[in-house]
PDB file of N, CA and C in Angstrom:
ATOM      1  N   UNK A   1      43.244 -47.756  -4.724  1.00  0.00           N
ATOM      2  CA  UNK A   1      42.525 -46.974  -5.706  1.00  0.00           C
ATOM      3  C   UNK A   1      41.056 -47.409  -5.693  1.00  0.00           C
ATOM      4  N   UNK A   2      40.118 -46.455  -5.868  1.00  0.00           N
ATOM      5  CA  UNK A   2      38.752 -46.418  -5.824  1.00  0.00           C
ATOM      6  C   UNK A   2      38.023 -47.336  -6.911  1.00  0.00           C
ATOM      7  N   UNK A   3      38.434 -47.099  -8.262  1.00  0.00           N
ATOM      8  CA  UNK A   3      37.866 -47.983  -9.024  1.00  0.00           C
ATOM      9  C   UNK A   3      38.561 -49.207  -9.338  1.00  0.00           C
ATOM     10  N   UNK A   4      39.639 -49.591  -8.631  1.00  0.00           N
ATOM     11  CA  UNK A   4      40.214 -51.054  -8.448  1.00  0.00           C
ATOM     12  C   UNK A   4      38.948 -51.760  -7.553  1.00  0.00           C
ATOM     13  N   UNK A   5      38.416 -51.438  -6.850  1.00  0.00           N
ATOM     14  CA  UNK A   5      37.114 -52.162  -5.659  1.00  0.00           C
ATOM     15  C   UNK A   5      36.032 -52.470  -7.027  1.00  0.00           C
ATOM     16  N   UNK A   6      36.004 -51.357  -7.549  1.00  0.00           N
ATOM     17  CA  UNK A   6      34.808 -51.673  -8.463  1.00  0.00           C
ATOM     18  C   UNK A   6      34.689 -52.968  -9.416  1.00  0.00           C
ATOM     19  N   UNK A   7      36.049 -52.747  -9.916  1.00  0.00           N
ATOM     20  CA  UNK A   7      36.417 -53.558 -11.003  1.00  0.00           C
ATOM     21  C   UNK A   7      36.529 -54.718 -10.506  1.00  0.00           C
ATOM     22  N   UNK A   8      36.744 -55.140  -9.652  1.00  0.00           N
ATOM     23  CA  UNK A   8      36.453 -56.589  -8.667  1.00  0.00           C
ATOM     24  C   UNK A   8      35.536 -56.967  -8.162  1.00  0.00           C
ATOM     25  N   UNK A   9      34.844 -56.300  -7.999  1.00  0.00           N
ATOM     26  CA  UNK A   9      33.233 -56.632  -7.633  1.00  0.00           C
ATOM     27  C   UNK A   9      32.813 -57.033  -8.605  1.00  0.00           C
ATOM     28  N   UNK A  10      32.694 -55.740  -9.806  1.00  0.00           N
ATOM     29  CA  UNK A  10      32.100 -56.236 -11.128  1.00  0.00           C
ATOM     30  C   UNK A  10      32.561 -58.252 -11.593  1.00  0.00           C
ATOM     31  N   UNK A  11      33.413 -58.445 -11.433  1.00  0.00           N
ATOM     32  CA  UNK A  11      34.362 -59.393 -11.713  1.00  0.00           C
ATOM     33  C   UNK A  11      33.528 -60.261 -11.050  1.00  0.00           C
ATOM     34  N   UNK A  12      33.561 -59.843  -9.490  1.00  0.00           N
ATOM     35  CA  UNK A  12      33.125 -61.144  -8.772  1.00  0.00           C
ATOM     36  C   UNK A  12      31.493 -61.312  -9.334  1.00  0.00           C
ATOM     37  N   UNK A  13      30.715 -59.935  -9.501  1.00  0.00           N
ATOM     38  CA  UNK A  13      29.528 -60.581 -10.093  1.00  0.00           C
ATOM     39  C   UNK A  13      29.282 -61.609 -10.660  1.00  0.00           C
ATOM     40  N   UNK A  14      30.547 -61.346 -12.142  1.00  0.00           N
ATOM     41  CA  UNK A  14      30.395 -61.923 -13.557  1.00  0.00           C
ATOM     42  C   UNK A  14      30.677 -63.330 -12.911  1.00  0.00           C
ATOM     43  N   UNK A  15      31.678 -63.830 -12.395  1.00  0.00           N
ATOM     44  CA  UNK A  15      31.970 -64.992 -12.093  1.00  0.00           C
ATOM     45  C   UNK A  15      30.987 -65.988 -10.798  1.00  0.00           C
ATOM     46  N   UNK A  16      30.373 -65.033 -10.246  1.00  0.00           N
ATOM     47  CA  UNK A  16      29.214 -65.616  -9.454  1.00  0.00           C
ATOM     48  C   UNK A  16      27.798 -66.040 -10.299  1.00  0.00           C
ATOM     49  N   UNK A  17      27.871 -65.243 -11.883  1.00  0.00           N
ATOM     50  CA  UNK A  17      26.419 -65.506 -12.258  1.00  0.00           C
ATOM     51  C   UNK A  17      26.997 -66.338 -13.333  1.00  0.00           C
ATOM     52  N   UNK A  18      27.798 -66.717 -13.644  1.00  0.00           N
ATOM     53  CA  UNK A  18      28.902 -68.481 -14.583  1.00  0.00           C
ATOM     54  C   UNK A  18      28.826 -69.523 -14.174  1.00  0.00           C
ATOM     55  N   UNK A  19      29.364 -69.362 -12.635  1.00  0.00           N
ATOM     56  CA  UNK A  19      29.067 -70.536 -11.741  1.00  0.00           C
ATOM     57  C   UNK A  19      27.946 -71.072 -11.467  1.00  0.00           C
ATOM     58  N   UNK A  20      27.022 -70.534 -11.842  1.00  0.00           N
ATOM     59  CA  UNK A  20      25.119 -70.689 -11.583  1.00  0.00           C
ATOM     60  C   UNK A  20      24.974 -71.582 -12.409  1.00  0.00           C
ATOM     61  N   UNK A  21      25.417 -70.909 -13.741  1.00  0.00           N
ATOM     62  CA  UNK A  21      24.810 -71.770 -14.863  1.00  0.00           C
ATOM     63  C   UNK A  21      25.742 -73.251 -15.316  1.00  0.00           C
ATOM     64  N   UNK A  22      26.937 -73.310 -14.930  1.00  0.00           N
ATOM     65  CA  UNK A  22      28.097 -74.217 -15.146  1.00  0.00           C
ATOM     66  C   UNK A  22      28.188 -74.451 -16.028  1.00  0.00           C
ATOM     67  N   UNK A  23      27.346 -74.744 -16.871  1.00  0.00           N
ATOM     68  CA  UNK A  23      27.632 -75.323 -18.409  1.00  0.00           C
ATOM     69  C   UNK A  23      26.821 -74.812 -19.457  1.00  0.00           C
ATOM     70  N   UNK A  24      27.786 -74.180 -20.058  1.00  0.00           N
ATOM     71  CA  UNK A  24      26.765 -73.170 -21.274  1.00  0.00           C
ATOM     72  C   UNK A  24      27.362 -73.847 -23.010  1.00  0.00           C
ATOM     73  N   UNK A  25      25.886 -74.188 -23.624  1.00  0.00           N
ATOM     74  CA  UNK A  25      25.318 -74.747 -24.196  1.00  0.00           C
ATOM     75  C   UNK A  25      26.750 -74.388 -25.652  1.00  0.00           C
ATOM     76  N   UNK A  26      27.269 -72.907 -25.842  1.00  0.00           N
ATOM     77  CA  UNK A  26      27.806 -72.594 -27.017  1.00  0.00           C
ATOM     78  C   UNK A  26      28.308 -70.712 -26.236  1.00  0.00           C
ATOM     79  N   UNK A  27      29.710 -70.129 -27.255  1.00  0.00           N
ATOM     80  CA  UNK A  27      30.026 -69.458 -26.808  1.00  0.00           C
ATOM     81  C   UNK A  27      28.908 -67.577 -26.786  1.00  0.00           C
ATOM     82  N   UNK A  28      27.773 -68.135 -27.683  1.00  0.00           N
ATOM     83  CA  UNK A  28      27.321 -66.781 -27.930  1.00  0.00           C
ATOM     84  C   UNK A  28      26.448 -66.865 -26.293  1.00  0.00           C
ATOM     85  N   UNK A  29      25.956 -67.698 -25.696  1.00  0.00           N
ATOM     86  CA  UNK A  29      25.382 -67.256 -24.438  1.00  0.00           C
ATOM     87  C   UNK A  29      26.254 -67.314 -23.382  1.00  0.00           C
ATOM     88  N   UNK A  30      27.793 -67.437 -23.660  1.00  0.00           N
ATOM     89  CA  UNK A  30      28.249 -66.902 -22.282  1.00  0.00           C
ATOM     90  C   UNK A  30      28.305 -65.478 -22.652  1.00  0.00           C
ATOM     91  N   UNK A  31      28.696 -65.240 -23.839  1.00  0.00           N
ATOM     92  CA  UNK A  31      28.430 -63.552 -24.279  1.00  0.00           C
ATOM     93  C   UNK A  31      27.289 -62.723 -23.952  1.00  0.00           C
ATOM     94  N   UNK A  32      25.990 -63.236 -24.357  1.00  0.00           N
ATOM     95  CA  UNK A  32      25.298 -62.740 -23.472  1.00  0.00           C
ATOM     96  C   UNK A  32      24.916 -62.319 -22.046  1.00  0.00           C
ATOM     97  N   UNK A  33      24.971 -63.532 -21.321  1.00  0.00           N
ATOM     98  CA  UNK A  33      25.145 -63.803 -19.906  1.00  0.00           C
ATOM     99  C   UNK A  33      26.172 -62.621 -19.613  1.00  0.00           C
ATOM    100  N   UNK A  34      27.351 -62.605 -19.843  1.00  0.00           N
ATOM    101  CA  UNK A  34      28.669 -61.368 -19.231  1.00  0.00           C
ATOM    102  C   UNK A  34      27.778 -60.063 -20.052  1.00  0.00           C
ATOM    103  N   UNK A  35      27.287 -59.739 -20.757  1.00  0.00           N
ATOM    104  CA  UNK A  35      27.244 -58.341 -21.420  1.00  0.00           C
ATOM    105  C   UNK A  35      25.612 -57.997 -20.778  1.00  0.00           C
ATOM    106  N   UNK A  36      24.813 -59.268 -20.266  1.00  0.00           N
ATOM    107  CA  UNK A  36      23.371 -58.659 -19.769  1.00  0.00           C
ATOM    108  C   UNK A  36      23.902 -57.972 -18.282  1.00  0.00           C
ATOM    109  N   UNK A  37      24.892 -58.940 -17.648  1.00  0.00           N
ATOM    110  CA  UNK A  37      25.479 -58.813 -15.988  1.00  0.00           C
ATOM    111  C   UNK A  37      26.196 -57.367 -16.603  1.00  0.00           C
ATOM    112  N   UNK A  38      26.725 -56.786 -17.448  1.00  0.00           N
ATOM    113  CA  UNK A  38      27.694 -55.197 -17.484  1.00  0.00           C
ATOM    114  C   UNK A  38      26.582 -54.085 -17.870  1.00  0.00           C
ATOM    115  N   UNK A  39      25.628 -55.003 -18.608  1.00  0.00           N
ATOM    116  CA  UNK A  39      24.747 -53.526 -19.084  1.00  0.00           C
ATOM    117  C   UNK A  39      23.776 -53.185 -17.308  1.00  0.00           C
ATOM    118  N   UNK A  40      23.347 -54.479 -16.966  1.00  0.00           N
ATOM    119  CA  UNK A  40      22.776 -54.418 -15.609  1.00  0.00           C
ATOM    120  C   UNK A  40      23.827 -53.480 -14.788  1.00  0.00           C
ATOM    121  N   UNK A  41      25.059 -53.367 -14.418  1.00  0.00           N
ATOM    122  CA  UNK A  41      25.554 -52.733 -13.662  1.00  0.00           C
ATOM    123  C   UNK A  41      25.595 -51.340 -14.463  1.00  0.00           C
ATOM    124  N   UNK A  42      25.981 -50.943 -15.742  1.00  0.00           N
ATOM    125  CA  UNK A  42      25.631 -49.760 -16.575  1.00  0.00           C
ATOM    126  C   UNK A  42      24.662 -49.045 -15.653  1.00  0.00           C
ATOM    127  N   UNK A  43      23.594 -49.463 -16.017  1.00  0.00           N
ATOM    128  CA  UNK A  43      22.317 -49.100 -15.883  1.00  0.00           C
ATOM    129  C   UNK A  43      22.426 -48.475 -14.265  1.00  0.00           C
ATOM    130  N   UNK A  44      22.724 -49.307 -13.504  1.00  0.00           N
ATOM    131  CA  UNK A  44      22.752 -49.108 -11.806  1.00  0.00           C
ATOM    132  C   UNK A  44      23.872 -48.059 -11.695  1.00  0.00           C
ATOM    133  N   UNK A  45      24.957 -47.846 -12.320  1.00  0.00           N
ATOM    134  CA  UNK A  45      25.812 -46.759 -12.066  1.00  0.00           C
ATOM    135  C   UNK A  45      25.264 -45.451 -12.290  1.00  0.00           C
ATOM    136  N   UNK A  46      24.452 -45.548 -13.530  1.00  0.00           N
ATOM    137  CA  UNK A  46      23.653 -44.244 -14.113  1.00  0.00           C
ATOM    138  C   UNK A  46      22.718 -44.161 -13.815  1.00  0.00           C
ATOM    139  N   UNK A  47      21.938 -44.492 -12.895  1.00  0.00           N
ATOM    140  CA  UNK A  47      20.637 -44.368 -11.792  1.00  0.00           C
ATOM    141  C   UNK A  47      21.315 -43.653 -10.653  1.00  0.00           C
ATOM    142  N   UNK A  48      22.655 -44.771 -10.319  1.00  0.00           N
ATOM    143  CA  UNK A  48      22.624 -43.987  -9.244  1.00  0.00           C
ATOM    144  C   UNK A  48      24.141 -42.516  -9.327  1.00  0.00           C
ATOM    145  N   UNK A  49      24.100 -42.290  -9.953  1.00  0.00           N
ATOM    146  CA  UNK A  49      24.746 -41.070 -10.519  1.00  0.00           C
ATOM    147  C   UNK A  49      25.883 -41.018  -9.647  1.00  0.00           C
ATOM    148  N   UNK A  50      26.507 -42.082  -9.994  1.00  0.00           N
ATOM    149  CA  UNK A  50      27.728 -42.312  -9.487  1.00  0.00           C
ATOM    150  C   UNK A  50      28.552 -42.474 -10.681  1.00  0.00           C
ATOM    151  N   UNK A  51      29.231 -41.962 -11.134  1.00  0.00           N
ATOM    152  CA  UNK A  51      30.492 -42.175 -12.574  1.00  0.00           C
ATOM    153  C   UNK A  51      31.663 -42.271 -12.039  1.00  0.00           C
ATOM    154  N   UNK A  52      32.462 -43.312 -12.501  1.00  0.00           N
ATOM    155  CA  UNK A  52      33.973 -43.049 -12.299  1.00  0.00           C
ATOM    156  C   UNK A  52      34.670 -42.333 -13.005  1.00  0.00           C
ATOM    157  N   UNK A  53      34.308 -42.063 -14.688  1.00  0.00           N
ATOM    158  CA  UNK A  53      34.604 -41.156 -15.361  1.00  0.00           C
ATOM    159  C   UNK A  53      33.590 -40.686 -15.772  1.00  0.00           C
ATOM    160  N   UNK A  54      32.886 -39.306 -15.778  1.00  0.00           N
ATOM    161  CA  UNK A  54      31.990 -38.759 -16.140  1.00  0.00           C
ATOM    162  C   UNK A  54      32.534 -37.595 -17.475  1.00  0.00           C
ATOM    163  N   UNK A  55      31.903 -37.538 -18.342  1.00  0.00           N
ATOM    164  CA  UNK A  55      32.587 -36.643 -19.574  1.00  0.00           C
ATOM    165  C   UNK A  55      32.885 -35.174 -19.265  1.00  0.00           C
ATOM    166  N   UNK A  56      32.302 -34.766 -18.105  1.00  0.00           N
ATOM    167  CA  UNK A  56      32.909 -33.568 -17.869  1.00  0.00           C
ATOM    168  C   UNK A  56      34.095 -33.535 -17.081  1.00  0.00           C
ATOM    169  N   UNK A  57      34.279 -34.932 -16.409  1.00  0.00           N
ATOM    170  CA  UNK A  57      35.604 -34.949 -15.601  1.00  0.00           C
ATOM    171  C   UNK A  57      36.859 -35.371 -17.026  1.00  0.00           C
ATOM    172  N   UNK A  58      36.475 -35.773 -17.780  1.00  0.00           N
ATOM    173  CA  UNK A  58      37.448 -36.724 -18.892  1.00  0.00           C
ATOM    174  C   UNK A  58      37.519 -35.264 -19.963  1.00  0.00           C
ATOM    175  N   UNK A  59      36.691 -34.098 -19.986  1.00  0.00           N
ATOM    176  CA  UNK A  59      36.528 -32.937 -20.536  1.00  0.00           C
ATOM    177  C   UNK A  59      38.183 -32.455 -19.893  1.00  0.00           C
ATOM    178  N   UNK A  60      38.314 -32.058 -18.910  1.00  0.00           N
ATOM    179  CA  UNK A  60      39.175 -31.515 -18.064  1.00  0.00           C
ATOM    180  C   UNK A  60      40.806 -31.978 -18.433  1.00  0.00           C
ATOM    181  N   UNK A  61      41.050 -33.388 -19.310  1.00  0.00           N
ATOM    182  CA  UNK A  61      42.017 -33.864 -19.631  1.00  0.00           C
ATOM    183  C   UNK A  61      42.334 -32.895 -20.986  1.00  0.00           C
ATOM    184  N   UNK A  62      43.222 -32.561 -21.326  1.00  0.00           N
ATOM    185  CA  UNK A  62      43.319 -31.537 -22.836  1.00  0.00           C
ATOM    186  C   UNK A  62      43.936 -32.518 -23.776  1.00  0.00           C
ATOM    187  N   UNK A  63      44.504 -33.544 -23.489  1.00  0.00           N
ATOM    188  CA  UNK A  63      44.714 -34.366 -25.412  1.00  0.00           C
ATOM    189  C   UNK A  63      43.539 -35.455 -25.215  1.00  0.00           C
ATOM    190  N   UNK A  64      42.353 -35.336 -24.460  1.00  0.00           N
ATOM    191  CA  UNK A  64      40.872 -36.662 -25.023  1.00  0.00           C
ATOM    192  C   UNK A  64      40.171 -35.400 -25.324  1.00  0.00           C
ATOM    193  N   UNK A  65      39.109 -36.334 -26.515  1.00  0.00           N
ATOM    194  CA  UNK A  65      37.492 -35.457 -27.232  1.00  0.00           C
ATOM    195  C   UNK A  65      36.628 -36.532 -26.188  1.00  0.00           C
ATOM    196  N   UNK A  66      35.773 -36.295 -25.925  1.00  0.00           N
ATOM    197  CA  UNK A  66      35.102 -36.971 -25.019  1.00  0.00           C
ATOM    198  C   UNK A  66      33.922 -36.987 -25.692  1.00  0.00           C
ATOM    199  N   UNK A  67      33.308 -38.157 -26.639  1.00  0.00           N
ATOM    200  CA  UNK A  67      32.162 -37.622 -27.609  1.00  0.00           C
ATOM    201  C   UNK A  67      30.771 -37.837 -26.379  1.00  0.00           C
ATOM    202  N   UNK A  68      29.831 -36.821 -26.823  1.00  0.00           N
ATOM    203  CA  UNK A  68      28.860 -36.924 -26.265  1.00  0.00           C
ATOM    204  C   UNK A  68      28.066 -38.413 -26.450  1.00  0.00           C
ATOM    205  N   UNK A  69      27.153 -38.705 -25.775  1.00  0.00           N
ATOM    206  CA  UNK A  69      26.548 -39.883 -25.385  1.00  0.00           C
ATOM    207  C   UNK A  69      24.936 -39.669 -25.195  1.00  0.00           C
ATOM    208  N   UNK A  70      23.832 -40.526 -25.820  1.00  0.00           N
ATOM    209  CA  UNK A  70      22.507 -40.025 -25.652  1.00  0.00           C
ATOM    210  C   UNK A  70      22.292 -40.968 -24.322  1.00  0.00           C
ATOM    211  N   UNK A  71      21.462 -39.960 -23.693  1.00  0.00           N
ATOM    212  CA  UNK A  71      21.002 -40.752 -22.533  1.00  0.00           C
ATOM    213  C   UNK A  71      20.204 -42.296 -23.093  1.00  0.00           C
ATOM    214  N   UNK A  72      19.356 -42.581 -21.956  1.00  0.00           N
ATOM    215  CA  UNK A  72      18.881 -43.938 -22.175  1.00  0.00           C
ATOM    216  C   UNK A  72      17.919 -43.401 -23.240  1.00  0.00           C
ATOM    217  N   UNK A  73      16.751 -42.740 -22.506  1.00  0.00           N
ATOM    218  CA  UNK A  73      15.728 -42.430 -23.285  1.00  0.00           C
ATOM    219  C   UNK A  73      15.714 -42.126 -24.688  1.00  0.00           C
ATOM    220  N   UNK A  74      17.037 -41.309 -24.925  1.00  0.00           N
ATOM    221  CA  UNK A  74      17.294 -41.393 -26.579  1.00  0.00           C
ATOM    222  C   UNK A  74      17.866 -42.484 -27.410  1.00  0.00           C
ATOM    223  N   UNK A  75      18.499 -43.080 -26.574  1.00  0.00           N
ATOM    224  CA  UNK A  75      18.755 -44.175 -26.818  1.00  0.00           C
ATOM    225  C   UNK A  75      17.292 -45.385 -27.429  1.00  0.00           C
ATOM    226  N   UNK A  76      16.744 -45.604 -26.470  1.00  0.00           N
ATOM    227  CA  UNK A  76      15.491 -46.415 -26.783  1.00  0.00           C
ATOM    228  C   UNK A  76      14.889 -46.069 -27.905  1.00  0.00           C
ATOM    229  N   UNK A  77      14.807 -44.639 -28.281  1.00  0.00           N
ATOM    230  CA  UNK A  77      13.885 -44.368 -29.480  1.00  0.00           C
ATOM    231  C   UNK A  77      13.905 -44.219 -30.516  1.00  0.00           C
TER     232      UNK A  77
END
């Protein structure tokens, strides 16, 4: 399956940028650290307009609402 590769990569990221730091100080900056490494890949999936589920494909399912989502830019403002 296609997004089994993903989900392991992602993985191996997270666990390649842990091992860097080895020893973290308290649990709110390994939280950070894992959620800056997911929003960073976020970001790179939706640049490069690649979705594994995109809301018009998750539209196509008939028992999900698929709520809309503001892009970045609305987001920021």
């Amino acid at each position: 399956m296609w997004s089994t590769n993903l989900l392991e990569r992602l993985n191996e990221e997270v666990k390649r940028r842990t091992r860097v730091v080895v020893i973290f100080p308290n649990d709110a900056s390994i939280t950070r650290l894992v959620g800056a490494v997911l929003l960073e890949q976020d970001e790179h999936w939706q640049l490069e307009g690649r979705r594994m589920f995109s809301a018009e494909s998750m539209v196509a399912i008939p028992s999900l609402e698929v709520p809309a989502q503001p892009s970045l830019q609305e987001a920021a403002a």
